[in-house]
Protein backbone atom coordinates (compact mmCIF):
# COMPACT_ATOMS: atom_id res chain seq x y z
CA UNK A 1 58.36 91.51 -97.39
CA UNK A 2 55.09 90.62 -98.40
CA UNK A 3 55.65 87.62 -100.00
CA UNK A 4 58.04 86.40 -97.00
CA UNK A 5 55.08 87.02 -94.73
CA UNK A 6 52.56 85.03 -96.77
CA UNK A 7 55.42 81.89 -96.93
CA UNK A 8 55.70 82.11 -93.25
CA UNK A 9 51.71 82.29 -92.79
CA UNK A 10 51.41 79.14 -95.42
CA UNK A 11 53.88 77.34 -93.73
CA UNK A 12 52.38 77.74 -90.22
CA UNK A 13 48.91 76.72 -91.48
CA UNK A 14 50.31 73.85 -93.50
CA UNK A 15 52.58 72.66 -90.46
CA UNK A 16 49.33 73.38 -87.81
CA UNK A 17 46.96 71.00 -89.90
CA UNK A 18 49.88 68.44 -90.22
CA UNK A 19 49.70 67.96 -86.69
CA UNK A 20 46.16 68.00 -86.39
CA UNK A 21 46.49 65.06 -88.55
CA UNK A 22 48.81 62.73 -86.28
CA UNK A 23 47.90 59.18 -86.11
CA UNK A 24 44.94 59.45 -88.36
CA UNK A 25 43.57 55.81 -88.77
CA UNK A 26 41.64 54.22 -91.15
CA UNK A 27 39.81 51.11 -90.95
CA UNK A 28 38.06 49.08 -93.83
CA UNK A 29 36.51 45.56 -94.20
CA UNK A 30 37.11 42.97 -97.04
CA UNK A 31 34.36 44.72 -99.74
CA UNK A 32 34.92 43.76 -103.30
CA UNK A 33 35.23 45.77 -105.50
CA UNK A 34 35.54 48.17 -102.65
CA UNK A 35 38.43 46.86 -100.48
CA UNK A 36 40.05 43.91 -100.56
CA UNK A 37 43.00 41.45 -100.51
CA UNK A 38 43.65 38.97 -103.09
CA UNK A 39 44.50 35.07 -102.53
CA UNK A 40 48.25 34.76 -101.56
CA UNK A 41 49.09 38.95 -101.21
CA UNK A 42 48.85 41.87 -98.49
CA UNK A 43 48.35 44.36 -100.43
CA UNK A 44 45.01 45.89 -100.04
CA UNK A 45 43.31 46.72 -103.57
CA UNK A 46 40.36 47.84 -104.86
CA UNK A 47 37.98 51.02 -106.18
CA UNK A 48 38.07 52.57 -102.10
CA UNK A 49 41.01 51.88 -101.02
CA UNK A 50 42.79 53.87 -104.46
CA UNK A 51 40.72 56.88 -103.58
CA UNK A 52 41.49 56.95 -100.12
CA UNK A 53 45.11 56.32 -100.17
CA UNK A 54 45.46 58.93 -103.26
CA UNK A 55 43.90 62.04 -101.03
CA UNK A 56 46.44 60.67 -97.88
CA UNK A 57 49.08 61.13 -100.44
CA UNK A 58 47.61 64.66 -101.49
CA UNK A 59 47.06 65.45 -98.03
CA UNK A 60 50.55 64.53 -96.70
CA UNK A 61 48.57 63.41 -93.56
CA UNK A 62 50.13 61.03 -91.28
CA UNK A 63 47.90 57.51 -91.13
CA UNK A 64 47.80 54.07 -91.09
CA UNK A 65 45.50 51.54 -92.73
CA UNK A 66 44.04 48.13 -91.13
CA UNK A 67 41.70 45.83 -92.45
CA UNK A 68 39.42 44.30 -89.88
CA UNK A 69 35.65 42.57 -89.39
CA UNK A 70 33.13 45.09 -90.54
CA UNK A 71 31.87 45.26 -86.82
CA UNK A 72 35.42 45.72 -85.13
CA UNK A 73 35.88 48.27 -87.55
CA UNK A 74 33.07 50.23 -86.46
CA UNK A 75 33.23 50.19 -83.03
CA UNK A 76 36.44 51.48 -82.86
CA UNK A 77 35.74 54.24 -85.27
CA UNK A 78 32.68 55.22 -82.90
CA UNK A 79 35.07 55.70 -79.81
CA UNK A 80 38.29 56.60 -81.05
CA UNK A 81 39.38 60.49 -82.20
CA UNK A 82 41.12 60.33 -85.07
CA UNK A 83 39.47 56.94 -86.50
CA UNK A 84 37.84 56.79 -90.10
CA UNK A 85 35.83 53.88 -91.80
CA UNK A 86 35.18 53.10 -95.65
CA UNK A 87 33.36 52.69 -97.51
CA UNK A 88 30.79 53.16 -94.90
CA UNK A 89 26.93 53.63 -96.40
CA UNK A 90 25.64 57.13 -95.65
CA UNK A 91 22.36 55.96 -93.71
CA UNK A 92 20.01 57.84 -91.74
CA UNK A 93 20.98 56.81 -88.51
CA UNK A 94 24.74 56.94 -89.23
CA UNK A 95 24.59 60.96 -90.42
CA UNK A 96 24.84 62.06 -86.99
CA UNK A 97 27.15 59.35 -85.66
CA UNK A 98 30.09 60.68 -87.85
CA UNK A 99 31.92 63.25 -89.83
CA UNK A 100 32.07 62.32 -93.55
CA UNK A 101 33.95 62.63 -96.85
CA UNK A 102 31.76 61.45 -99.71
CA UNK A 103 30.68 60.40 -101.96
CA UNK A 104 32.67 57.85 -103.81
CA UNK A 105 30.56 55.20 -103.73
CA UNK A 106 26.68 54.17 -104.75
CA UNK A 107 26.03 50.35 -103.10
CA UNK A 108 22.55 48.50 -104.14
CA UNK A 109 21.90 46.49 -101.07
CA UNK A 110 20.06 43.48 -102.06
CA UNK A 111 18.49 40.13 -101.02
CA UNK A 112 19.48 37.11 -102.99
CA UNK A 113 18.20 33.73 -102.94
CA UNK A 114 19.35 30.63 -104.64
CA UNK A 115 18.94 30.99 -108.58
CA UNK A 116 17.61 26.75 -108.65
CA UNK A 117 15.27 27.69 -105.99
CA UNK A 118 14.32 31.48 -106.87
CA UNK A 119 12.12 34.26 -104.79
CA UNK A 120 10.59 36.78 -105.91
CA UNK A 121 10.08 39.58 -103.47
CA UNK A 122 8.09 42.68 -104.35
CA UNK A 123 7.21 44.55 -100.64
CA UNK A 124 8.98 44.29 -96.66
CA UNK A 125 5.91 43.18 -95.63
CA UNK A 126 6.71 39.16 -97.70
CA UNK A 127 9.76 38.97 -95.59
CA UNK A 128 8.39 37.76 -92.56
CA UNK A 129 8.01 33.84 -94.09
CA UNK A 130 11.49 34.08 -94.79
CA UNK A 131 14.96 32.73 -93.23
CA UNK A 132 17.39 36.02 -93.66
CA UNK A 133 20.83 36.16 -93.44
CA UNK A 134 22.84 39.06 -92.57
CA UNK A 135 26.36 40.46 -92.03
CA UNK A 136 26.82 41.73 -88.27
CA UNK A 137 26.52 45.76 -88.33
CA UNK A 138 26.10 45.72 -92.48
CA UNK A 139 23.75 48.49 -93.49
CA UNK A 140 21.50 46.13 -95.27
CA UNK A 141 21.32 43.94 -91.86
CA UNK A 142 21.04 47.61 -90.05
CA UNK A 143 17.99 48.50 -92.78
CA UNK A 144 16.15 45.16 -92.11
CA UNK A 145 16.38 45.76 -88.12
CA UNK A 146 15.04 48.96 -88.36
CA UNK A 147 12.07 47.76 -90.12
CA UNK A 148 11.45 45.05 -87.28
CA UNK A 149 12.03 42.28 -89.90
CA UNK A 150 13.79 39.27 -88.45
CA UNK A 151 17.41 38.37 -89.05
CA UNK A 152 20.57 36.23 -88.53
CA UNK A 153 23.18 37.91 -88.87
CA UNK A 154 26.95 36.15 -88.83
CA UNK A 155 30.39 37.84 -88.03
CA UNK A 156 31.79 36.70 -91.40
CA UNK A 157 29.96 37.78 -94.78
CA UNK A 158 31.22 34.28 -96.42
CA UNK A 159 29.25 31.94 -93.92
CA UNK A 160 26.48 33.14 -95.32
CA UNK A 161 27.07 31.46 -99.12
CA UNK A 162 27.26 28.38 -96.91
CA UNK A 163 23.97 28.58 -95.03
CA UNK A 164 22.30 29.79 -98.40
CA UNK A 165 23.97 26.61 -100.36
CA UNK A 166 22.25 24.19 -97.27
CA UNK A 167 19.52 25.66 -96.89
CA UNK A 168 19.67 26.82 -93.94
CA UNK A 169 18.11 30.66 -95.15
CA UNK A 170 16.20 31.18 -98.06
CA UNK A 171 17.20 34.91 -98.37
CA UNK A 172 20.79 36.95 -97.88
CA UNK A 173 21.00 40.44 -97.53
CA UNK A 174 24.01 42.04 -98.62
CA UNK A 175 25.69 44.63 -101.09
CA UNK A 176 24.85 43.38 -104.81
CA UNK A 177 28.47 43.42 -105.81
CA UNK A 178 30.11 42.32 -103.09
CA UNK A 179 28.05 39.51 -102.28
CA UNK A 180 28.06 38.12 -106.30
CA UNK A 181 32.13 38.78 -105.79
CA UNK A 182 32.32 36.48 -102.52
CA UNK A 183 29.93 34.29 -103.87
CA UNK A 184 32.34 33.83 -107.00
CA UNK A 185 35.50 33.08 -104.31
CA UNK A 186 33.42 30.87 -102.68
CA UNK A 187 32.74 28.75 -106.21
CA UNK A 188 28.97 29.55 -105.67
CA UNK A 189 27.24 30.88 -108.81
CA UNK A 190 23.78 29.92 -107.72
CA UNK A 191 22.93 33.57 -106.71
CA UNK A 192 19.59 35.04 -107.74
CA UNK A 193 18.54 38.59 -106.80
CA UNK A 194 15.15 38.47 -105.22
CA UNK A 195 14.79 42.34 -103.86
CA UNK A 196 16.69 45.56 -103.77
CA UNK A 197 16.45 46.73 -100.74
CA UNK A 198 17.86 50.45 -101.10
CA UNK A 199 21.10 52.64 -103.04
CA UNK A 200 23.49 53.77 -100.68
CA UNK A 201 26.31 56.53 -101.28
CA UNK A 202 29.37 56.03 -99.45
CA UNK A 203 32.46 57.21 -98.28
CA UNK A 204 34.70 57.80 -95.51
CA UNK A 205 32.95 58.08 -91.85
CA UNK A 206 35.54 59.47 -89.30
CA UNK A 207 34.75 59.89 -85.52
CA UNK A 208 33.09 62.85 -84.14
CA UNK A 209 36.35 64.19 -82.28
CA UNK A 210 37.80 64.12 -85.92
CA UNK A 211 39.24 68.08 -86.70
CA UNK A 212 36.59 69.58 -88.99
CA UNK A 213 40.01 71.37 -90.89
CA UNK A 214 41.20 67.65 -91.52
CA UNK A 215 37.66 66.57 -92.94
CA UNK A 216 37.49 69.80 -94.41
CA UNK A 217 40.72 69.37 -96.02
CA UNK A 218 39.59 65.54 -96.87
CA UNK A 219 36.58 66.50 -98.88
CA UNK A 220 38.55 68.92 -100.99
CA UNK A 221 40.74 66.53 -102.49
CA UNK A 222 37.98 64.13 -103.30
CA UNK A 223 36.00 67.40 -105.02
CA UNK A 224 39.53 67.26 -106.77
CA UNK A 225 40.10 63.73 -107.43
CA UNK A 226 36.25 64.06 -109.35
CA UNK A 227 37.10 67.58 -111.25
CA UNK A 228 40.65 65.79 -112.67
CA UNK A 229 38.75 62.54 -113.63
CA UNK A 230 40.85 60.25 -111.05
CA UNK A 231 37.31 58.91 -109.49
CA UNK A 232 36.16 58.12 -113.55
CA UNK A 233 39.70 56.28 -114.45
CA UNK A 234 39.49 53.92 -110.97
CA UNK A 235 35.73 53.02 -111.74
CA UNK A 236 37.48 52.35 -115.12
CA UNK A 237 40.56 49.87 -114.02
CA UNK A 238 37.81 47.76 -111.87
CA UNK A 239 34.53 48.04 -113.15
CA UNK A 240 33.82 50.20 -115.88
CA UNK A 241 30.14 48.83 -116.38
CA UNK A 242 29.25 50.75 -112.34
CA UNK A 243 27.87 53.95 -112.35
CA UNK A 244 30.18 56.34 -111.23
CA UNK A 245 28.54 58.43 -108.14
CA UNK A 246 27.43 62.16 -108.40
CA UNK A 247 29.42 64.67 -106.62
């Protein structure tokens, strides 16, 4: 009798979370090695988007995935219950905007100039006699903003290869990898790294409305994922030379 009552209790726990979990959505940007989709194919690949969709499986949670402009992405993850973001950097200023499941990410955001034409950088305070360019609503944008250093920021993280290339800016703040990643699309290997801005852990931000059981549940399959050495063998597949965040 007692084991039929715990089977009914388990069931009716598992089936109450399940729909808590209805219509979860999940938004992410084009972020190599992060997220991304390759020349010619739909699917969406890379280090995030493995670890994400392998604690959805775990979960059993229903969801759907859609990549879309960083900014997009964002603002409907601020107003809509039941959103989520990744790999979203775990700023100041975000930590109270969001519920989160991290980390499984570390991001050096960077300024790079062009390697012909190099800068060295070595305080915030140098920045004001340069051009910047910036991704709309990127943290490393965000970080520059906040420190009342001027920017022009662009709704498409690839224009800004361009306007580096022409001169246009002499500096471009972005993530290290993903900027020498779209950079190589782009054919453009005349990156040099002039500053490091800050390291950024990451994860998955979900809107405030978001269940705390569903987060809750979330965050125990990525303790998981680490303790069974799933987070070590996807750093592996794409990039075993990154260092592999602390949980």
């Amino acid at each position: 009798m007692k084991v039929l009552a715990y089977l009914f209790l388990f069931h009716c726990c598992f089936a109450f979370t399940e729909s808590r979990a209805t219509g979860l959505t999940f938004y992410t940007e084009h972020f190599p090695p992060y997220s991304y989709v390759e020349n010619g194919s739909e699917e969406l690949k890379g280090i995030s988007v493995e670890i994400v969709n392998e604690i959805l499986k775990r979960t059993k949670f229903s969801h759907s995935v859609r990549l879309l402009p960083w900014n997009r992405a964002y603002e409907l993850t601020l107003t809509h219950k039941n959103a989520c973001l990744f790999s979203t950097g775990r700023t100041a200023d975000r930590e109270p905007l969001f519920k989160w499941i991290s980390p499984f990410t570390e991001v050096s955001m960077v300024l790079f100039s062009q390697k012909v034409n190099p800068i060295k950088i070595n305080s915030l305070e140098e920045l004001e006699h340069y051009r910047i360019g910036g991704y709309l609503g990127d943290a490393a944008a965000n970080y520059l903003m906040d420190h009342n250093i001027s920017i022009e920021n662009v709704t498409n993280n690839f224009f800004n290869i361009k306007k580096l290339e022409k001169g246009r800016i002499d500096l471009w703040a972005t993530g290290e990898l993903a900027g020498l990643q779209i950079a190589q699309k782009a054919g453009y290997a005349n990156l040099h790294k002039a500053y490091t801005l800050m390291t950024l852990p990451g994860g998955i931000a979900c809107n405030r409305q978001t269940d705390d059981i569903l987060i809750a549940r979330m965050q125990d399959e990525l303790k998981t994922l680490y303790d069974e050495g799933f987070i070590a063998q996807v750093y592996q597949r794409y990039m075993p030379e990154l260092t592999i965040p602390s949980y």
